[in-house]
N, C-alpha and C. Protein backbone atom coordinates (compact mmCIF):
# COMPACT_ATOMS: atom_id res chain seq x y z
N UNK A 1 9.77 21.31 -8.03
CA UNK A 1 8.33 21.43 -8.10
C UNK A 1 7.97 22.89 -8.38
N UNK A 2 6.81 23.26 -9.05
CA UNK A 2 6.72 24.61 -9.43
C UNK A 2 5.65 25.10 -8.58
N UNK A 3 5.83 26.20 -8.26
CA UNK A 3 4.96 26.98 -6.88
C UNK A 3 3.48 27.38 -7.82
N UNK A 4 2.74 27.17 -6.91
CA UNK A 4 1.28 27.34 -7.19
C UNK A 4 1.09 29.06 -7.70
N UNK A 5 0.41 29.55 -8.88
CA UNK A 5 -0.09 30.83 -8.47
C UNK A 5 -0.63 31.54 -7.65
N UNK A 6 -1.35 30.86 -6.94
CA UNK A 6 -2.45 31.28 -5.97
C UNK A 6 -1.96 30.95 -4.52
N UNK A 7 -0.55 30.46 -4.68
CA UNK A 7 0.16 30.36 -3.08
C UNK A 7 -0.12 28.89 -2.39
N UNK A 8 -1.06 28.00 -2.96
CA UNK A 8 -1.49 26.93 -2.57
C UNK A 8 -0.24 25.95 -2.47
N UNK A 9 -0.32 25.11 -1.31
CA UNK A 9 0.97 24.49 -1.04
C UNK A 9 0.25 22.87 -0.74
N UNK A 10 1.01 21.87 -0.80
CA UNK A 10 0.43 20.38 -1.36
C UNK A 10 0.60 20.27 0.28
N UNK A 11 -0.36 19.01 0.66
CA UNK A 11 -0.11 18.81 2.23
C UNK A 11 -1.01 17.31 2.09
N UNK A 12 -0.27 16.49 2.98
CA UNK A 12 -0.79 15.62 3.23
C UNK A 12 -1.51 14.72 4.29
N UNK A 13 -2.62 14.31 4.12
CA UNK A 13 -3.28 13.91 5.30
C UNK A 13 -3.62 12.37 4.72
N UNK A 14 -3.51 11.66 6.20
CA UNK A 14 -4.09 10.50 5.64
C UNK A 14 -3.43 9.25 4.70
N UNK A 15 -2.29 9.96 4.62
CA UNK A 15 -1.52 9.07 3.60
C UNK A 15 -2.03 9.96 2.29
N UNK A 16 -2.61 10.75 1.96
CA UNK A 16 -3.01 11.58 0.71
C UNK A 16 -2.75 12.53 0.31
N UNK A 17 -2.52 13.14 -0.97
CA UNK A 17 -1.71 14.10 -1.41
C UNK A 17 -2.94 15.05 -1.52
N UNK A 18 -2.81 16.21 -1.05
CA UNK A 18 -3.74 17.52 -1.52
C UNK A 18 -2.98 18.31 -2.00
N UNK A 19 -3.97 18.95 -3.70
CA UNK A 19 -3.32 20.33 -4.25
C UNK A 19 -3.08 21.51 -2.66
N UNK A 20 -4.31 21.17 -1.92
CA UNK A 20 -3.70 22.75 -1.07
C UNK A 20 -3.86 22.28 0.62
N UNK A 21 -3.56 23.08 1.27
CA UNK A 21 -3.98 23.09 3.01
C UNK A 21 -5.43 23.00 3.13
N UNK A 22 -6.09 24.07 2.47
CA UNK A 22 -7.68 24.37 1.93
C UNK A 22 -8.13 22.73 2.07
N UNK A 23 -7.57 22.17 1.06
CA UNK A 23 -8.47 21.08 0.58
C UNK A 23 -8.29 20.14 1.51
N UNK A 24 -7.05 19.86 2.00
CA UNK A 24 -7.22 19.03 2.96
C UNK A 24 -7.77 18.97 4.12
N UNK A 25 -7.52 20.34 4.62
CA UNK A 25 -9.14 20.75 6.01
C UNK A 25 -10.22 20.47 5.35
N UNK A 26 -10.46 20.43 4.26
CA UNK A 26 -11.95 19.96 4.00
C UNK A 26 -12.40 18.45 4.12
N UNK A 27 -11.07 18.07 3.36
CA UNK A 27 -11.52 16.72 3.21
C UNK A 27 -11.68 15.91 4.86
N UNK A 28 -10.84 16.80 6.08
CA UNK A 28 -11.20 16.48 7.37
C UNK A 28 -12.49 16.44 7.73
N UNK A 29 -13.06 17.96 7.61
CA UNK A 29 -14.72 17.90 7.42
C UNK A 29 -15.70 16.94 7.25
N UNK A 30 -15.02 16.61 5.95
CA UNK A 30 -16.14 15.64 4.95
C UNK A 30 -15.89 14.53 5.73
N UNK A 31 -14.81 14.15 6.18
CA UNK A 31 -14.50 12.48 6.82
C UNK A 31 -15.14 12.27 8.07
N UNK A 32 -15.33 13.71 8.83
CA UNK A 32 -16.06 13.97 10.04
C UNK A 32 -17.57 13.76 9.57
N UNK A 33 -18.06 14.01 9.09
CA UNK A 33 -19.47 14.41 8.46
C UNK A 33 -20.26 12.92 8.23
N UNK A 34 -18.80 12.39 7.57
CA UNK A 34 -19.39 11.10 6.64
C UNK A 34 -19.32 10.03 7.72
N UNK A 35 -18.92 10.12 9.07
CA UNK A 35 -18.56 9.33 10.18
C UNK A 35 -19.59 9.46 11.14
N UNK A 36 -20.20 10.35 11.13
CA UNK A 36 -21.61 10.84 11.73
C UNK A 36 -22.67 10.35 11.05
N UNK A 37 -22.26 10.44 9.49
CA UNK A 37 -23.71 9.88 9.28
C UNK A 37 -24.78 10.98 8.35
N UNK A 38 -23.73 11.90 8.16
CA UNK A 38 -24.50 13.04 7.43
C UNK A 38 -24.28 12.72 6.00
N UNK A 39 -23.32 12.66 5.59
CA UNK A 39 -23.08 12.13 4.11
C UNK A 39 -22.20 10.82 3.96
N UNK A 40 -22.24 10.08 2.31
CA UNK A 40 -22.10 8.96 2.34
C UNK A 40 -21.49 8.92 1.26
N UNK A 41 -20.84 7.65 0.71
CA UNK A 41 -20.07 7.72 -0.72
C UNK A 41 -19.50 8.76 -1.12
N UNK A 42 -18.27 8.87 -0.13
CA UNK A 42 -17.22 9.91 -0.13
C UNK A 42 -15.73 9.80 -1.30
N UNK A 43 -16.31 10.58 -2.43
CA UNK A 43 -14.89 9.77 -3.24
C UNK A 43 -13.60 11.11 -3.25
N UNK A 44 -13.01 11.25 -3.44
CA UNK A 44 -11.87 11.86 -3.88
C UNK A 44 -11.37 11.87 -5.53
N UNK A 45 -11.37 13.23 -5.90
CA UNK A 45 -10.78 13.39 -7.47
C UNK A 45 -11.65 12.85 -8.54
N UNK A 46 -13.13 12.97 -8.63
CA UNK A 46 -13.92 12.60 -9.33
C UNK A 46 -13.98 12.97 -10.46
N UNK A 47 -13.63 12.57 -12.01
CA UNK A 47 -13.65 13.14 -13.11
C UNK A 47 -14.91 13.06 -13.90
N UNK A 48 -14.86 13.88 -14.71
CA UNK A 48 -16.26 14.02 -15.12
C UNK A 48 -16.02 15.12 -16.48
N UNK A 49 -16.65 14.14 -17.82
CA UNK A 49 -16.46 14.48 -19.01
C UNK A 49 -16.68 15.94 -19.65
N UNK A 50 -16.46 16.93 -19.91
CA UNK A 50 -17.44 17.81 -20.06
C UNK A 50 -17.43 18.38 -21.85
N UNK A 51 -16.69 17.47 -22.38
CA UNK A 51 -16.77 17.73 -23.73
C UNK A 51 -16.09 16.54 -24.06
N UNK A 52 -16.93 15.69 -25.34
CA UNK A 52 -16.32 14.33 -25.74
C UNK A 52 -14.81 15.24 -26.78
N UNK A 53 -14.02 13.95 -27.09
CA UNK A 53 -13.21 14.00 -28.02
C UNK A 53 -13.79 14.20 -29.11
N UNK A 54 -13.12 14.86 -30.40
CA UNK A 54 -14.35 14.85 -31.75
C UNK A 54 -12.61 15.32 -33.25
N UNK A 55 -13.34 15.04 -34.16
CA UNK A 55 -12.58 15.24 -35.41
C UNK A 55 -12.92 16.66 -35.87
N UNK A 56 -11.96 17.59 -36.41
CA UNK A 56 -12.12 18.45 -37.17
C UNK A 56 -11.07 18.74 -37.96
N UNK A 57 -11.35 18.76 -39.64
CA UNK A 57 -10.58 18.89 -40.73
C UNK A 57 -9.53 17.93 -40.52
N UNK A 58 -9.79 16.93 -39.72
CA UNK A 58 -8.79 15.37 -40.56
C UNK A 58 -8.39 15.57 -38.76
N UNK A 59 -8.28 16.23 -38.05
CA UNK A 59 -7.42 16.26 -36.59
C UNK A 59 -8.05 15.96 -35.55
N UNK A 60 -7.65 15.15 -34.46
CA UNK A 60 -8.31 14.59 -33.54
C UNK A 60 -8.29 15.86 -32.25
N UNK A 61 -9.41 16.07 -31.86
CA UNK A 61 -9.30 17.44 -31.21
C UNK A 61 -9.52 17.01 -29.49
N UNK A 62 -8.57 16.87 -28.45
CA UNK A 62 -8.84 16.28 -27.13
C UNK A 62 -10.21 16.77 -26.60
N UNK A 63 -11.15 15.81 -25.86
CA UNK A 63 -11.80 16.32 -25.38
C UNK A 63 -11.77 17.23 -23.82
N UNK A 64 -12.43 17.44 -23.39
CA UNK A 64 -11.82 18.05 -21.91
C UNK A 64 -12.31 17.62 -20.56
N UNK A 65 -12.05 17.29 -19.63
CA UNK A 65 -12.10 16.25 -18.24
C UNK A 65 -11.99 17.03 -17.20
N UNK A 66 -13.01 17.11 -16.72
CA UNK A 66 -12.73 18.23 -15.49
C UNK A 66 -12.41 17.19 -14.17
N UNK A 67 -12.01 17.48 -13.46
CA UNK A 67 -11.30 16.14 -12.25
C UNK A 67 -11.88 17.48 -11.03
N UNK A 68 -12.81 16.90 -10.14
CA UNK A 68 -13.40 17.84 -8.92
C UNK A 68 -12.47 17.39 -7.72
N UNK A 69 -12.83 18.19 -6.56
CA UNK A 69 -11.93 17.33 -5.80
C UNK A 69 -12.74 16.70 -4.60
N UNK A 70 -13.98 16.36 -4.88
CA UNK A 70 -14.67 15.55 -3.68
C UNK A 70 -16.27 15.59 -4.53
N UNK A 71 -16.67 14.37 -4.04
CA UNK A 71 -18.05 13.86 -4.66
C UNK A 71 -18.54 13.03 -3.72
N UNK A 72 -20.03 13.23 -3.35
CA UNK A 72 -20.32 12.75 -1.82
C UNK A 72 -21.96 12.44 -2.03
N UNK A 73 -22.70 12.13 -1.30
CA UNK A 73 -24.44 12.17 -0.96
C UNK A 73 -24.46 12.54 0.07
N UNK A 74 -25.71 13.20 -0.30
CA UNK A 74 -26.04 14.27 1.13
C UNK A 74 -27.80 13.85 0.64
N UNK A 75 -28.41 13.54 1.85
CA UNK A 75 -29.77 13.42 1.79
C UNK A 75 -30.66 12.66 -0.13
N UNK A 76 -29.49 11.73 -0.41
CA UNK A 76 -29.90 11.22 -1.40
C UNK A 76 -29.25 12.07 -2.49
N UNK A 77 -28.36 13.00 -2.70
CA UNK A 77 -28.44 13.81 -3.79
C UNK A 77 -26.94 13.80 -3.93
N UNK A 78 -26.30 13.68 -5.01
CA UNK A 78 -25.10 13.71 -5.51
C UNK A 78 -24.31 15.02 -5.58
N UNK A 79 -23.92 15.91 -4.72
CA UNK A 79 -23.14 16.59 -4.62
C UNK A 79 -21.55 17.26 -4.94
N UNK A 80 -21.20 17.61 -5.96
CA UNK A 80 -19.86 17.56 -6.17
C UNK A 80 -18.91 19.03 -5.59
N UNK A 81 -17.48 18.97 -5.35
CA UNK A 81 -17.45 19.86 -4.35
C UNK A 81 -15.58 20.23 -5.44
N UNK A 82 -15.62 21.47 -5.07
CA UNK A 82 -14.38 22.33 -5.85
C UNK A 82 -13.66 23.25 -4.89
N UNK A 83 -12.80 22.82 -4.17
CA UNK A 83 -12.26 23.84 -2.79
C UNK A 83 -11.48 25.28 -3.41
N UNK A 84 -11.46 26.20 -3.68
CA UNK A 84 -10.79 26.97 -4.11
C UNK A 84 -10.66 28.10 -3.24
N UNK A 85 -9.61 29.01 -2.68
CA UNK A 85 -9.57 29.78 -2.51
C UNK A 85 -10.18 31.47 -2.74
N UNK A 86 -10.40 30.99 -4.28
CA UNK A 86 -10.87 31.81 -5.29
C UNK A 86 -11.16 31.66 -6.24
N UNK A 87 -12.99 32.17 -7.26
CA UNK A 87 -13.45 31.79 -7.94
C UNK A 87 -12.46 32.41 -9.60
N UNK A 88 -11.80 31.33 -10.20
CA UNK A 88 -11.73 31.33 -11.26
C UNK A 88 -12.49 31.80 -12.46
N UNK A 89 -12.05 32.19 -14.04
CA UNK A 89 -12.60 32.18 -14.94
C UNK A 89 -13.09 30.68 -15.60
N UNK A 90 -11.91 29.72 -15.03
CA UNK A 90 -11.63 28.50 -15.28
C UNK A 90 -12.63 28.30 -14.94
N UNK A 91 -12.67 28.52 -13.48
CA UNK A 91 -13.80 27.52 -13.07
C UNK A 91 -15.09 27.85 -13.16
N UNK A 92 -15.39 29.63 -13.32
CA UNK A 92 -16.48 29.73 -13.93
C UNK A 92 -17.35 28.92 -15.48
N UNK A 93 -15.97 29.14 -16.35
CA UNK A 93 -16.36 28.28 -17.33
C UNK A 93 -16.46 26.56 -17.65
N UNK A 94 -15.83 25.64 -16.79
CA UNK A 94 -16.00 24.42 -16.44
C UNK A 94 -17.74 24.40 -15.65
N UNK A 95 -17.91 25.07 -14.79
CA UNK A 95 -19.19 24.68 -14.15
C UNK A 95 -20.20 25.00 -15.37
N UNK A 96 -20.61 25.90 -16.10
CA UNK A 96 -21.34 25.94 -17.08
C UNK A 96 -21.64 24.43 -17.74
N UNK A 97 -20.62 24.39 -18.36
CA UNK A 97 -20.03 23.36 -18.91
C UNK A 97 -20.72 21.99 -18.17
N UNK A 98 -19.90 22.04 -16.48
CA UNK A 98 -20.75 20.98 -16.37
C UNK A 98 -21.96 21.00 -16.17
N UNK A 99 -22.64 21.76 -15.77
CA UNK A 99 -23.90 22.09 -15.37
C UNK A 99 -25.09 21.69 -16.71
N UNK A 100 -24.50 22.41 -17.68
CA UNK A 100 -25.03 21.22 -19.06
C UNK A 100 -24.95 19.85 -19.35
N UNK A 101 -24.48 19.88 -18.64
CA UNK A 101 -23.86 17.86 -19.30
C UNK A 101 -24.44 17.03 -17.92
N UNK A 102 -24.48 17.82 -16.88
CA UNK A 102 -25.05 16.66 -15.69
C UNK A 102 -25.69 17.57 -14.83
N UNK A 103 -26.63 17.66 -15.39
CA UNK A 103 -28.11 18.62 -15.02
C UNK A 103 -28.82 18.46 -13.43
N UNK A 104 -28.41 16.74 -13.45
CA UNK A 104 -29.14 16.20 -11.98
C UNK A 104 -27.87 16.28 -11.18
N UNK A 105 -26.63 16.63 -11.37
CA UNK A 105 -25.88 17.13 -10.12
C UNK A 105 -25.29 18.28 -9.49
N UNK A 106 -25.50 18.64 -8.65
CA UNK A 106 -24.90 19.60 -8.33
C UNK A 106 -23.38 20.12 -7.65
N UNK A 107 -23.08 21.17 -8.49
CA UNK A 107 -21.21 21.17 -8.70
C UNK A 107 -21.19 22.69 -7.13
N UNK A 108 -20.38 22.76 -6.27
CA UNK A 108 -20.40 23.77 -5.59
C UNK A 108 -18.90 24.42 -5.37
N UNK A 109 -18.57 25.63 -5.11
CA UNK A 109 -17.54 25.62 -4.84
C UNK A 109 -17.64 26.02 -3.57
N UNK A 110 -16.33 25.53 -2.78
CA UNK A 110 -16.46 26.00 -1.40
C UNK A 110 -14.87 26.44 -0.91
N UNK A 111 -15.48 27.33 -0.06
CA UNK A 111 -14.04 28.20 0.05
C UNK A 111 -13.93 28.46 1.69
N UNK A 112 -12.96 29.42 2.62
CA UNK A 112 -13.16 29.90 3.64
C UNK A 112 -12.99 30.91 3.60
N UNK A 113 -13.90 31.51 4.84
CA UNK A 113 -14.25 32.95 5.04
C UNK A 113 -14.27 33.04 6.20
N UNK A 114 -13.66 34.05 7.11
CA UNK A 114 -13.50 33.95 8.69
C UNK A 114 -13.41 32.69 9.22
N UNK A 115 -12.53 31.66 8.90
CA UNK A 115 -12.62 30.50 9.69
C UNK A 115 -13.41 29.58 9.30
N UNK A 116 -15.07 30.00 8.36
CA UNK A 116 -15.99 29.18 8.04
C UNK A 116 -16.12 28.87 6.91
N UNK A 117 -16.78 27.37 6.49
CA UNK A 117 -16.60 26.71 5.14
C UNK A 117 -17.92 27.76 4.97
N UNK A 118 -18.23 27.65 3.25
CA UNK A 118 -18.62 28.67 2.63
C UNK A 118 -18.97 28.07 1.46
N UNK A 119 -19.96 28.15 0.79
CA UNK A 119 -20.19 27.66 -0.27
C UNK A 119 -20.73 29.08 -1.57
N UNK A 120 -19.86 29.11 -2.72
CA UNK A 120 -20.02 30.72 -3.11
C UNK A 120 -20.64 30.23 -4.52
C-alpha cells in the first residue's frame, strides 16, 4: 500500500474503511449528531459531477467527479463535508468548481484545531 503524503493513515470504524483517523472521528461525530436528532440523511462518499465528459478534436476527454466524504441535512439544508487536515490547491479548485455547478449546496471543509472540529 502506498503511504499517504500528508501522513494520513486508513482506519476503520464500523465495519468502514476511512482515507484517515481525521475522518473517521468525524464520521463518529456525525453518527452522534444524527442519533440526537440534529442532522439526518447521513451518506458517506457522495459523488458529485463537476465537469461533464465532452469531445475535443475527435478525443473523448474524461469528465471529472469529485467523491466528498460525508453529505448530511442540517435544519433542512444539504450540507456537504471534506475532512482534511489541510486546505489543498486541489481542493481549493474542486470547491469553485463545485460551487458553480450546485449553487443550492453547501461544500465545507472541516478540519481539527486544538482538539476542536473546525470548519475553514
Amino acid at each position: 500500500m502506498r503511504a499517504n503524503k500528508y501522513g494520513a493513515k486508513r482506519t476503520e470504524v464500523d465495519g468502514i474503511q476511512f482515507d484517515s483517523k481525521m475522518e473517521s472521528e468525524y464520521y463518529r461525530q456525525l453518527m452522534l449528531l444524527q442519533r440526537a436528532g440534529a442532522i439526518t440523511d447521513l451518506e458517506l462518499q457522495p459523488r458529485f459531477t463537476l465537469l461533464d465528459s465532452f469531445k475535443k478534436n475527435g478525443k473523448n476527454i474524461q469528465g471529472i467527479v469529485y467523491r466528498a466524504d460525508f453529505q448530511y441535512k442540517e435544519a433542512g439544508q444539504t450540507v456537504v463535508i471534506d475532512v482534511k487536515g489541510v486546505r489543498t490547491k486541489d481542493f481549493n479548485i474542486k470547491k469553485k468548481l463545485f460551487d458553480s455547478r450546485y449553487p443550492d449546496l453547501e461544500l465545507k471543509l472541516v478540519t481539527k484545531e486544538n482538539g476542536r472540529w473546525v470548519s475553514a
